[in-house]
N, C-alpha and C. Protein backbone atom coordinates (compact mmCIF):
# COMPACT_ATOMS: atom_id res chain seq x y z
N UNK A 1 -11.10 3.33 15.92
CA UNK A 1 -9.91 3.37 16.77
C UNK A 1 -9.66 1.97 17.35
N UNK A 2 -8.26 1.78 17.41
CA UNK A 2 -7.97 0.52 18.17
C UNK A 2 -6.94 0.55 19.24
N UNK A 3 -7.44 0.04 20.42
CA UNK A 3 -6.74 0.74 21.68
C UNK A 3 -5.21 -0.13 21.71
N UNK A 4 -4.46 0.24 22.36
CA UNK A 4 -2.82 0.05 22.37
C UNK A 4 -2.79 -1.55 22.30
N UNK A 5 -3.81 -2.09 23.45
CA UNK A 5 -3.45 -3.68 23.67
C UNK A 5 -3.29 -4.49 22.50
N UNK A 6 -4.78 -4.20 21.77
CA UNK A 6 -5.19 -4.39 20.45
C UNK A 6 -4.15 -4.48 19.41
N UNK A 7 -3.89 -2.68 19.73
CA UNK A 7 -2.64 -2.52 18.48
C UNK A 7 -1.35 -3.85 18.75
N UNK A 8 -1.06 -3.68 19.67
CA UNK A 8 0.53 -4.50 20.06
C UNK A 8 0.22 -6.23 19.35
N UNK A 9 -1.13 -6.61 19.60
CA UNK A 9 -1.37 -7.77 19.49
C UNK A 9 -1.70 -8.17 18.02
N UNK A 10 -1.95 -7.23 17.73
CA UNK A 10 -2.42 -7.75 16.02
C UNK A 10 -1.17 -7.00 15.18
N UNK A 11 -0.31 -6.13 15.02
CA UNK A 11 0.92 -5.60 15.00
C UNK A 11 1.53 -6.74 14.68
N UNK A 12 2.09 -7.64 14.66
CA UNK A 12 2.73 -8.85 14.21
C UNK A 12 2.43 -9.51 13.29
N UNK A 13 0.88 -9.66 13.31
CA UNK A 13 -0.20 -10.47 12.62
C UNK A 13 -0.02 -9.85 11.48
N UNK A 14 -0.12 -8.62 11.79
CA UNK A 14 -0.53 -7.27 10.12
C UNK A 14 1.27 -7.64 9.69
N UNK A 15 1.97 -7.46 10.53
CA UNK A 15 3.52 -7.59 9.50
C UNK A 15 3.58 -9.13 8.89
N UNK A 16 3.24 -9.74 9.32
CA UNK A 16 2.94 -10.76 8.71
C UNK A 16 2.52 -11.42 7.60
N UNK A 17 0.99 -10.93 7.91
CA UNK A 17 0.61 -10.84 6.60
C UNK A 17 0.99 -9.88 5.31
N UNK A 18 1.67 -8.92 5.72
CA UNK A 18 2.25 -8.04 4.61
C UNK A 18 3.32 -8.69 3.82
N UNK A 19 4.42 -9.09 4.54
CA UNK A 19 5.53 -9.87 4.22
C UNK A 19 4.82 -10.88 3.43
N UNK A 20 4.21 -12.12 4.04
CA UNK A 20 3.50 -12.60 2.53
C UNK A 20 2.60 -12.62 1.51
N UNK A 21 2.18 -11.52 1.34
CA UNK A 21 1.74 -10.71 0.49
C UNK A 21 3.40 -10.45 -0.82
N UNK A 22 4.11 -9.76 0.13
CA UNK A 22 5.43 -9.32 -0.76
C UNK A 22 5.99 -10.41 -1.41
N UNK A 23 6.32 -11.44 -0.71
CA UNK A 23 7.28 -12.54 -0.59
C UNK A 23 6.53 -13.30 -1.92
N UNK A 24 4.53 -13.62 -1.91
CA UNK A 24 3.95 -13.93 -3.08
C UNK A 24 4.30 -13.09 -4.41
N UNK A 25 3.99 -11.59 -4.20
CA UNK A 25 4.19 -11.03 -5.46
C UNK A 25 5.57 -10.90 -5.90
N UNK A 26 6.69 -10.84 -5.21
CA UNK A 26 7.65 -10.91 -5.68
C UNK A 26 8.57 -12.31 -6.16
N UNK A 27 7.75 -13.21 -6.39
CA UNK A 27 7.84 -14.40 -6.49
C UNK A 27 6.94 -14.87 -8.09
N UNK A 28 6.11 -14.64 -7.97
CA UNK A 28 5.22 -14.52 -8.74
C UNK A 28 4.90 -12.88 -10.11
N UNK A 29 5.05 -12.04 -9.32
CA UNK A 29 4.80 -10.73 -10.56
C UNK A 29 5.32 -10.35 -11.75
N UNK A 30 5.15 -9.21 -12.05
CA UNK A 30 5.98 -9.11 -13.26
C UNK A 30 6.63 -8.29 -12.68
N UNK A 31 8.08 -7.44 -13.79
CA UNK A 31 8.40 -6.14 -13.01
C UNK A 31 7.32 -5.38 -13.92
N UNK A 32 7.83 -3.64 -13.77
CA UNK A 32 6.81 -2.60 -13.68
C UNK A 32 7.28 -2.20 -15.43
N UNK A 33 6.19 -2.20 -16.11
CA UNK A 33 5.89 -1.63 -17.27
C UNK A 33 7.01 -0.50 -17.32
N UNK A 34 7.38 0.29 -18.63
CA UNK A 34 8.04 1.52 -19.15
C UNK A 34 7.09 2.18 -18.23
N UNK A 35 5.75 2.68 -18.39
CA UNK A 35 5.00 3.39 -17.98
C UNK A 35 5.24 3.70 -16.29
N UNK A 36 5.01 2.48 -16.21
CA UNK A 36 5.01 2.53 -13.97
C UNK A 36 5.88 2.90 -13.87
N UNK A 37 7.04 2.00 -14.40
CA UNK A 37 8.40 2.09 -13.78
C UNK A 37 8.84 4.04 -13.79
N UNK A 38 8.34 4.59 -14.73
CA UNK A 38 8.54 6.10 -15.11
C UNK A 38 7.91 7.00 -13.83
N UNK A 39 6.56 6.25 -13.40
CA UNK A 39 5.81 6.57 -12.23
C UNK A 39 6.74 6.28 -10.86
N UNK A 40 7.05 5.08 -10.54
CA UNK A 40 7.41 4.96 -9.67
C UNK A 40 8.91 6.10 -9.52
N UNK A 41 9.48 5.92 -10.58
CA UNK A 41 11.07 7.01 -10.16
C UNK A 41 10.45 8.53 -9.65
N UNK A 42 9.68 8.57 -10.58
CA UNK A 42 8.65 9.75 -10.00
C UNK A 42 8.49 10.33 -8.95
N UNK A 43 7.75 9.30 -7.89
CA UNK A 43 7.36 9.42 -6.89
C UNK A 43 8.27 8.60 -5.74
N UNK A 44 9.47 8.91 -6.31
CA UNK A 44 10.37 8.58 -5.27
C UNK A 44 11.02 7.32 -4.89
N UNK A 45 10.51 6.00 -5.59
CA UNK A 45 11.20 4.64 -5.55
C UNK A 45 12.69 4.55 -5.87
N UNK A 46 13.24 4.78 -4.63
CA UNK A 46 14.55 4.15 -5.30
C UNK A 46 15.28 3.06 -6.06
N UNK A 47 14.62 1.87 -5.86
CA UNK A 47 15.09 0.74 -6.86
C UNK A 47 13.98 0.31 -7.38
N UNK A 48 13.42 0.74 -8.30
CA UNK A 48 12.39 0.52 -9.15
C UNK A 48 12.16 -0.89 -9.44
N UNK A 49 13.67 -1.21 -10.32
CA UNK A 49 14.08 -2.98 -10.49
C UNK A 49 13.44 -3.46 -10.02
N UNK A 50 13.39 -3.20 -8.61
CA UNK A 50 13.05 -4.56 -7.42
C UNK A 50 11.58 -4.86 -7.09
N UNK A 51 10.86 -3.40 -8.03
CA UNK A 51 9.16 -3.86 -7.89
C UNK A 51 8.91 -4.60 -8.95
N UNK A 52 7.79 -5.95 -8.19
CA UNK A 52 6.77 -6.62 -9.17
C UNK A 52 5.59 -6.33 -8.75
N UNK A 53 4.56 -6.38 -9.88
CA UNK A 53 3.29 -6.15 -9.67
C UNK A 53 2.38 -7.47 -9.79
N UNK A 54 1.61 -7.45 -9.35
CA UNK A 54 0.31 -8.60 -9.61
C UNK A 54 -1.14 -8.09 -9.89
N UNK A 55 -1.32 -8.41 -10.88
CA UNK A 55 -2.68 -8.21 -11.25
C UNK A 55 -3.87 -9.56 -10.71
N UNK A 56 -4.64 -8.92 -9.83
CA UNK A 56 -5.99 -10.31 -8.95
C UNK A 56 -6.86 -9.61 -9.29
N UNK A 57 -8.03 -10.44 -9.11
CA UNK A 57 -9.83 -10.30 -9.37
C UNK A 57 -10.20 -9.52 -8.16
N UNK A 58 -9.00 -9.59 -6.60
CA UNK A 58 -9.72 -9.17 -5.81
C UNK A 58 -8.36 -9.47 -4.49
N UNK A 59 -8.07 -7.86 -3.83
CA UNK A 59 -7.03 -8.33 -2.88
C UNK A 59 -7.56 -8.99 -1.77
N UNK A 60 -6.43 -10.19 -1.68
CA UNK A 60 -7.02 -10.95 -0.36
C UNK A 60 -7.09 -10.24 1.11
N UNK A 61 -8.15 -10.76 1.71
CA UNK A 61 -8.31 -10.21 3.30
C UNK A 61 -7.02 -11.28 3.95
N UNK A 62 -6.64 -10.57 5.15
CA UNK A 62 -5.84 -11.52 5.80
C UNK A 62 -6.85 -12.68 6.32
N UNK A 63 -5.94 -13.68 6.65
CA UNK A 63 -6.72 -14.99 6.85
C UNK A 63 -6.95 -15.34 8.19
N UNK A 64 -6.39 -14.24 9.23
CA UNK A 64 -6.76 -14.15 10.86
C UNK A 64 -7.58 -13.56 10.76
N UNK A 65 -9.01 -14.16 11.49
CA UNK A 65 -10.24 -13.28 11.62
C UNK A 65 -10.12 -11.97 12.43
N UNK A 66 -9.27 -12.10 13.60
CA UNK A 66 -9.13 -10.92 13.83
C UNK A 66 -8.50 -9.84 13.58
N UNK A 67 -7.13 -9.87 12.73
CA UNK A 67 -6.72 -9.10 11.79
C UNK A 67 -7.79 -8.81 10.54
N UNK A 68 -8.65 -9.83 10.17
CA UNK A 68 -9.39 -9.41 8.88
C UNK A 68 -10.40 -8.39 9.45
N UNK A 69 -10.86 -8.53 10.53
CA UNK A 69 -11.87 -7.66 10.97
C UNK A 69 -11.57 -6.39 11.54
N UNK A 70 -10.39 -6.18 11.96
CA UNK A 70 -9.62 -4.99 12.30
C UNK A 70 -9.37 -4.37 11.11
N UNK A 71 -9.26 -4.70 9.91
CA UNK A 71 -8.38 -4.18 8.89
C UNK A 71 -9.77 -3.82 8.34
N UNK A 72 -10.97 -4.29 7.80
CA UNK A 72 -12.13 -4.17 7.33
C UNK A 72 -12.79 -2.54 7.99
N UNK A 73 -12.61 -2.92 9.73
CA UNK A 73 -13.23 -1.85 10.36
C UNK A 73 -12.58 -0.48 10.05
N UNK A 74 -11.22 -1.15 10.36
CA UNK A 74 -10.68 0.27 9.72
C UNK A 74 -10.48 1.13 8.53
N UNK A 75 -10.51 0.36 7.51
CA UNK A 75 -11.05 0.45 5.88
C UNK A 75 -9.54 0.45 5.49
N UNK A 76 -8.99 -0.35 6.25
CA UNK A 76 -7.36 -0.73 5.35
C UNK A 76 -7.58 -1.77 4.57
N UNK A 77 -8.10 -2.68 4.39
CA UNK A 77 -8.07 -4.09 3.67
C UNK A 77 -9.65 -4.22 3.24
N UNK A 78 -10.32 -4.31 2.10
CA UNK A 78 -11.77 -4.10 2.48
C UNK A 78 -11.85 -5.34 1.44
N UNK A 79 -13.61 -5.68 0.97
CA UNK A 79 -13.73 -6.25 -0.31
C UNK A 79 -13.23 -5.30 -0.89
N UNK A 80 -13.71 -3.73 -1.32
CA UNK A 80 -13.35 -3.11 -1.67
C UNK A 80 -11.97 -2.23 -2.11
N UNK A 81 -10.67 -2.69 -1.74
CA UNK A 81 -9.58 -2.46 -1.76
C UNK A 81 -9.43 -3.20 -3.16
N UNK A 82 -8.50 -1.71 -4.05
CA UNK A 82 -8.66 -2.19 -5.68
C UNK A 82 -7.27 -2.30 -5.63
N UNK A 83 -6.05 -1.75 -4.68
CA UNK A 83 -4.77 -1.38 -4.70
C UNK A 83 -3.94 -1.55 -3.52
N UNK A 84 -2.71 -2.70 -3.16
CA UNK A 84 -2.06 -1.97 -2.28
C UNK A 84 -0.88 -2.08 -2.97
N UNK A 85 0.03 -1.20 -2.54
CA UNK A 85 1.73 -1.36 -2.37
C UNK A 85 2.10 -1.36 -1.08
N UNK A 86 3.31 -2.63 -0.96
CA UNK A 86 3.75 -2.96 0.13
C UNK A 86 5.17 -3.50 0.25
N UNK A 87 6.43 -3.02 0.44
CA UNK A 87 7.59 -3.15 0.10
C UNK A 87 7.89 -3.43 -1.24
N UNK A 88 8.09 -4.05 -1.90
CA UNK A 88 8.29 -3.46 -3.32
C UNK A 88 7.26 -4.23 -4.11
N UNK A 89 6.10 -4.50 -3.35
CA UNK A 89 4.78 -5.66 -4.26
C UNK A 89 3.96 -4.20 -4.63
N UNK A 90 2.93 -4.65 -6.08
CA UNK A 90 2.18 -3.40 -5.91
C UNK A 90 1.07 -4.61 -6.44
N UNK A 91 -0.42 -4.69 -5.53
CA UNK A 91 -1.07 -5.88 -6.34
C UNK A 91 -2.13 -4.64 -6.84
N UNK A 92 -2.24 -4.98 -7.97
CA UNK A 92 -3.56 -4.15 -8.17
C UNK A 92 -4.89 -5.18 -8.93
N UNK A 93 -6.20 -4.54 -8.73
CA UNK A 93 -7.33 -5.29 -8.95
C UNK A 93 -7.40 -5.13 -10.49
N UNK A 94 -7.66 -6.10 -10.90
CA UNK A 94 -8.13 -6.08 -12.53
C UNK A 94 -8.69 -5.16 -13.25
N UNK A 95 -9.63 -4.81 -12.33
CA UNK A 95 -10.41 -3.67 -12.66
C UNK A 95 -10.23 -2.50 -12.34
N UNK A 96 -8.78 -2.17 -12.27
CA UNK A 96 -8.14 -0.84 -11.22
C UNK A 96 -6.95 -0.76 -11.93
N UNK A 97 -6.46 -1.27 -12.66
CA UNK A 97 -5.31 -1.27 -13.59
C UNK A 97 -4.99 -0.22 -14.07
N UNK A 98 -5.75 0.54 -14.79
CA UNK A 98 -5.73 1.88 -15.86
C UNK A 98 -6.36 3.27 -14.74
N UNK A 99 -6.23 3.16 -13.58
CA UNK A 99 -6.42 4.56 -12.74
C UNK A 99 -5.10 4.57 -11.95
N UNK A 100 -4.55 5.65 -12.55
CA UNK A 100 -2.98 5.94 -12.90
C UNK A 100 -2.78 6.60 -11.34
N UNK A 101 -4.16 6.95 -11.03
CA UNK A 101 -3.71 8.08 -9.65
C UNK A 101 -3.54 6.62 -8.57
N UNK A 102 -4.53 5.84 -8.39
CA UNK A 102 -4.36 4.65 -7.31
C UNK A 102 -3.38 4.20 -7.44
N UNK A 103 -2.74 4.37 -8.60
CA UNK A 103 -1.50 2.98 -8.90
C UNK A 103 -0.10 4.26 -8.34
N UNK A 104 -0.30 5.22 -8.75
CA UNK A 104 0.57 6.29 -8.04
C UNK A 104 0.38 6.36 -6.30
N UNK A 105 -0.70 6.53 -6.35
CA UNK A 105 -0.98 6.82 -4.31
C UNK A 105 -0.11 5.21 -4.02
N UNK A 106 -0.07 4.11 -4.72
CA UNK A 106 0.15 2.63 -3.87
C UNK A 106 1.80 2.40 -3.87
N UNK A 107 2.28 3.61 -5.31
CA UNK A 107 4.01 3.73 -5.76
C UNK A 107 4.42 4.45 -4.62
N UNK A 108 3.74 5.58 -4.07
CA UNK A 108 4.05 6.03 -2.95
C UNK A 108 4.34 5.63 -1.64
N UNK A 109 3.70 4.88 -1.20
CA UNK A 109 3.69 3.75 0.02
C UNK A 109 5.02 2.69 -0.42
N UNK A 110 5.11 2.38 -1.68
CA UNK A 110 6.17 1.83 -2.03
C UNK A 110 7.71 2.57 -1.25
N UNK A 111 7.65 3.71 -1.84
CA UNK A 111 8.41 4.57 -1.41
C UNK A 111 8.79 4.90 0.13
N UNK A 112 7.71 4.93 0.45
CA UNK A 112 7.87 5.04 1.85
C UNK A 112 8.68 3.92 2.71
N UNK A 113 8.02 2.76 2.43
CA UNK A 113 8.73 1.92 2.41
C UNK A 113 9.92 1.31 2.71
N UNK A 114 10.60 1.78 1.36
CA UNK A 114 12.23 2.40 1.75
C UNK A 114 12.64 3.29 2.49
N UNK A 115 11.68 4.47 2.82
CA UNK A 115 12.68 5.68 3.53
C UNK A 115 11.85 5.22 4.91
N UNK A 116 11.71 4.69 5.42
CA UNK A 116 11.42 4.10 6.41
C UNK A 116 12.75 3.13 6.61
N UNK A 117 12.98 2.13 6.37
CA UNK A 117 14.28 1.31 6.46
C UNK A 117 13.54 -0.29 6.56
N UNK A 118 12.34 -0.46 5.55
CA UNK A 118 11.85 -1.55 5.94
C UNK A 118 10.42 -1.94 5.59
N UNK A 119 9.73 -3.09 5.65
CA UNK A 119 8.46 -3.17 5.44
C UNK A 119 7.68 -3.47 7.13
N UNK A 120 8.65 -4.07 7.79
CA UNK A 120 8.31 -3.81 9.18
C UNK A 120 8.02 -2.15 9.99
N UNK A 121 9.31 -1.80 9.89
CA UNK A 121 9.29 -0.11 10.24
C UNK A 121 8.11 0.32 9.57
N UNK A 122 7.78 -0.09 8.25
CA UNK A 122 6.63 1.45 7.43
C UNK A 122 5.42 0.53 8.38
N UNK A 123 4.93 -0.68 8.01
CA UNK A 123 3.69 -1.01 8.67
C UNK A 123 3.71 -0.87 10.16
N UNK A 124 4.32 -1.10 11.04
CA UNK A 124 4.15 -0.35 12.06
C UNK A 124 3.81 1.48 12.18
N UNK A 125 4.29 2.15 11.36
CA UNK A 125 3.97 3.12 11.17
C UNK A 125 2.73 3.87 10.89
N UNK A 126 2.84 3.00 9.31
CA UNK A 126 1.28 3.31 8.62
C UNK A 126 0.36 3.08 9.95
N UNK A 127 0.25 1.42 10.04
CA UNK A 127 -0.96 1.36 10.76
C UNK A 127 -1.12 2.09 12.08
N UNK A 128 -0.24 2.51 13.08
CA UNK A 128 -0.06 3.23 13.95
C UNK A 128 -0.97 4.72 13.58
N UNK A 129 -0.59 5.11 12.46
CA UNK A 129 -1.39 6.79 12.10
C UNK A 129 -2.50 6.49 11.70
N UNK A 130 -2.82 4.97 10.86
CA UNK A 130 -4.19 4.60 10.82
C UNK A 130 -4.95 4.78 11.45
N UNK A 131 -4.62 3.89 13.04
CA UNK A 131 -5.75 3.13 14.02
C UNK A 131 -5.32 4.22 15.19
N UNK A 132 -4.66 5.13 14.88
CA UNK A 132 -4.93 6.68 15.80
C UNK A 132 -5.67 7.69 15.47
N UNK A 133 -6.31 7.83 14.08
CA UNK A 133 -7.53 8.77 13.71
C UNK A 133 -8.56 7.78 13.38
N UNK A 134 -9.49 8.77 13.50
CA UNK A 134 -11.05 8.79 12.96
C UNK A 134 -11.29 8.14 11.56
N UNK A 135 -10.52 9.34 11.09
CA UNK A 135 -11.01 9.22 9.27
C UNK A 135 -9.84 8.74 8.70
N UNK A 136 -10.47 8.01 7.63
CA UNK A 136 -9.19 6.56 6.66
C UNK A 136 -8.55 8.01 6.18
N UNK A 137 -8.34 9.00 5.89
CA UNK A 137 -7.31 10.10 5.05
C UNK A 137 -6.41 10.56 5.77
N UNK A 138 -6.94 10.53 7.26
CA UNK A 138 -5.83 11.12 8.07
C UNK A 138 -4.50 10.11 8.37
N UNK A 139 -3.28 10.24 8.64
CA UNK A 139 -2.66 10.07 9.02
C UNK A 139 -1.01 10.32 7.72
N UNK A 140 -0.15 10.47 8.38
CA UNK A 140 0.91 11.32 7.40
C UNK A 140 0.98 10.72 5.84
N UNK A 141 1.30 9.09 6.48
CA UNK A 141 1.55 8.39 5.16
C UNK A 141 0.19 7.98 4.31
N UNK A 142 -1.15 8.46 4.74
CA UNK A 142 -1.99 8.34 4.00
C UNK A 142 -1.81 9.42 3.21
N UNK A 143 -1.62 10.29 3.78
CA UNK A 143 -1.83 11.71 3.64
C UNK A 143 -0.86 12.31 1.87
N UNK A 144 -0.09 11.94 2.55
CA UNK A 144 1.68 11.60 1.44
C UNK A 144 1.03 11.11 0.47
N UNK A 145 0.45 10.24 0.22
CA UNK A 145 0.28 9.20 -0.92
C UNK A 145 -0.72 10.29 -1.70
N UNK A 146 -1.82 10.30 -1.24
CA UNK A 146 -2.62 11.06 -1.84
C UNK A 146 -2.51 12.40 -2.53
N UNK A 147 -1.33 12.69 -1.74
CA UNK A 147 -0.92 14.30 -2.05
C UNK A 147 -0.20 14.27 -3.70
N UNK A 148 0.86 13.15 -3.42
CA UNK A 148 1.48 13.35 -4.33
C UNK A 148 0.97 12.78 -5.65
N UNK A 149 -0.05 11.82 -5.36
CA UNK A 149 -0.89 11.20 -6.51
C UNK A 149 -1.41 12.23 -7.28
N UNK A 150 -2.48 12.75 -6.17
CA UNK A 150 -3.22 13.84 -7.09
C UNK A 150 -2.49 15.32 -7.47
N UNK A 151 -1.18 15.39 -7.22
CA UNK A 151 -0.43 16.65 -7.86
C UNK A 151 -0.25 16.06 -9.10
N UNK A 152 0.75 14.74 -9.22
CA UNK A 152 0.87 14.69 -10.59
C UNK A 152 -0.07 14.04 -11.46
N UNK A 153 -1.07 13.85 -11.13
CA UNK A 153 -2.42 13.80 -12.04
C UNK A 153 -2.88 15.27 -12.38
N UNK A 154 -2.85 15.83 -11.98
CA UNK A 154 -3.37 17.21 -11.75
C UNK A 154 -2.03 18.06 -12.63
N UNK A 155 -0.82 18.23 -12.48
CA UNK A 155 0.17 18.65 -12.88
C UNK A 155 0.17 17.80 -14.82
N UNK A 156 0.16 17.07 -14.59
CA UNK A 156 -0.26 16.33 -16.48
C UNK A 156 -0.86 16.67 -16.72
N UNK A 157 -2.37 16.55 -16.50
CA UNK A 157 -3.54 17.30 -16.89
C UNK A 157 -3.52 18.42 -17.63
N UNK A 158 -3.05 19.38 -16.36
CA UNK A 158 -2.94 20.60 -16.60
C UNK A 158 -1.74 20.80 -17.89
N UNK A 159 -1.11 19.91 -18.51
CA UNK A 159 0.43 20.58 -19.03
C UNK A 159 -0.01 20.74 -20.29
């Protein structure tokens, strides 16, 4: 948990660093494969077009120690983080490429995104339901992502 002061103060920092995160991959990426792009309409992206992806060895931690250590504690940004999507960037880890459900849970957040009205609006959000529970699953838009990942993994599967 991270108490309000906390939140308000690093809240800028985290939009921050998100925006250039986006501003890199969408500068730099490709757009989204036949495949994604099929995923993303899927799961709700309205302008598909406008996503690029980046493929890294490893997503970067933010470069404020105290955003990096907030984001670590909370298990939003880890070494371990193989995937994010974040306004229309989706970076995924090299080694995370071909797990169709992560790359779906990160199209989702994409999504959100937009129906939010913003990459400011959703990260205030997200992290808000984040750093108000316990456990990294709880909160709506975690919640969302996962749901709809593992239906249509589960819904193919099954067909």
């Amino acid at each position: 948990m991270v108490d309000q002061e906390t939140f308000e103060y690093l809240l800028p920092l985290a939009y921050q660093w998100a925006k250039a995160q986006v501003e890199f991959v969408l500068a730099r990426g490709n757009p989204l494969g036949p495949r994604h792009a099929r995923d993303a309409h899927l799961v709700g992206v309205q302008d598909c077009a406008r996503v690029r992806v980046l493929l890294v060895d490893r997503i970067p931690l933010p470069e404020n120690p105290e955003l990096a250590e907030a984001s670590k504690r909370i298990g939003i940004i880890t070494e371990d983080t193989r995937c994010v999507g974040l306004g229309h960037a989706l970076i995924v880890r090299v080694d995370a490429w071909n797990d169709r459900e992560l790359i779906l849970h990160n199209l989702v957040h994409i999504a959100q995104c937009e129906r939010c009205g913003g990459l400011e609006q959703w990260v205030r959000q997200y992290l808000y339901d984040r750093t108000n529970c316990p456990n990294f699953t709880i909160g709506s838009l975690e919640e969302e992502a996962r749901r709809i990942a593992r239906e249509i993994c589960a819904a193919e599967a099954a067909a």
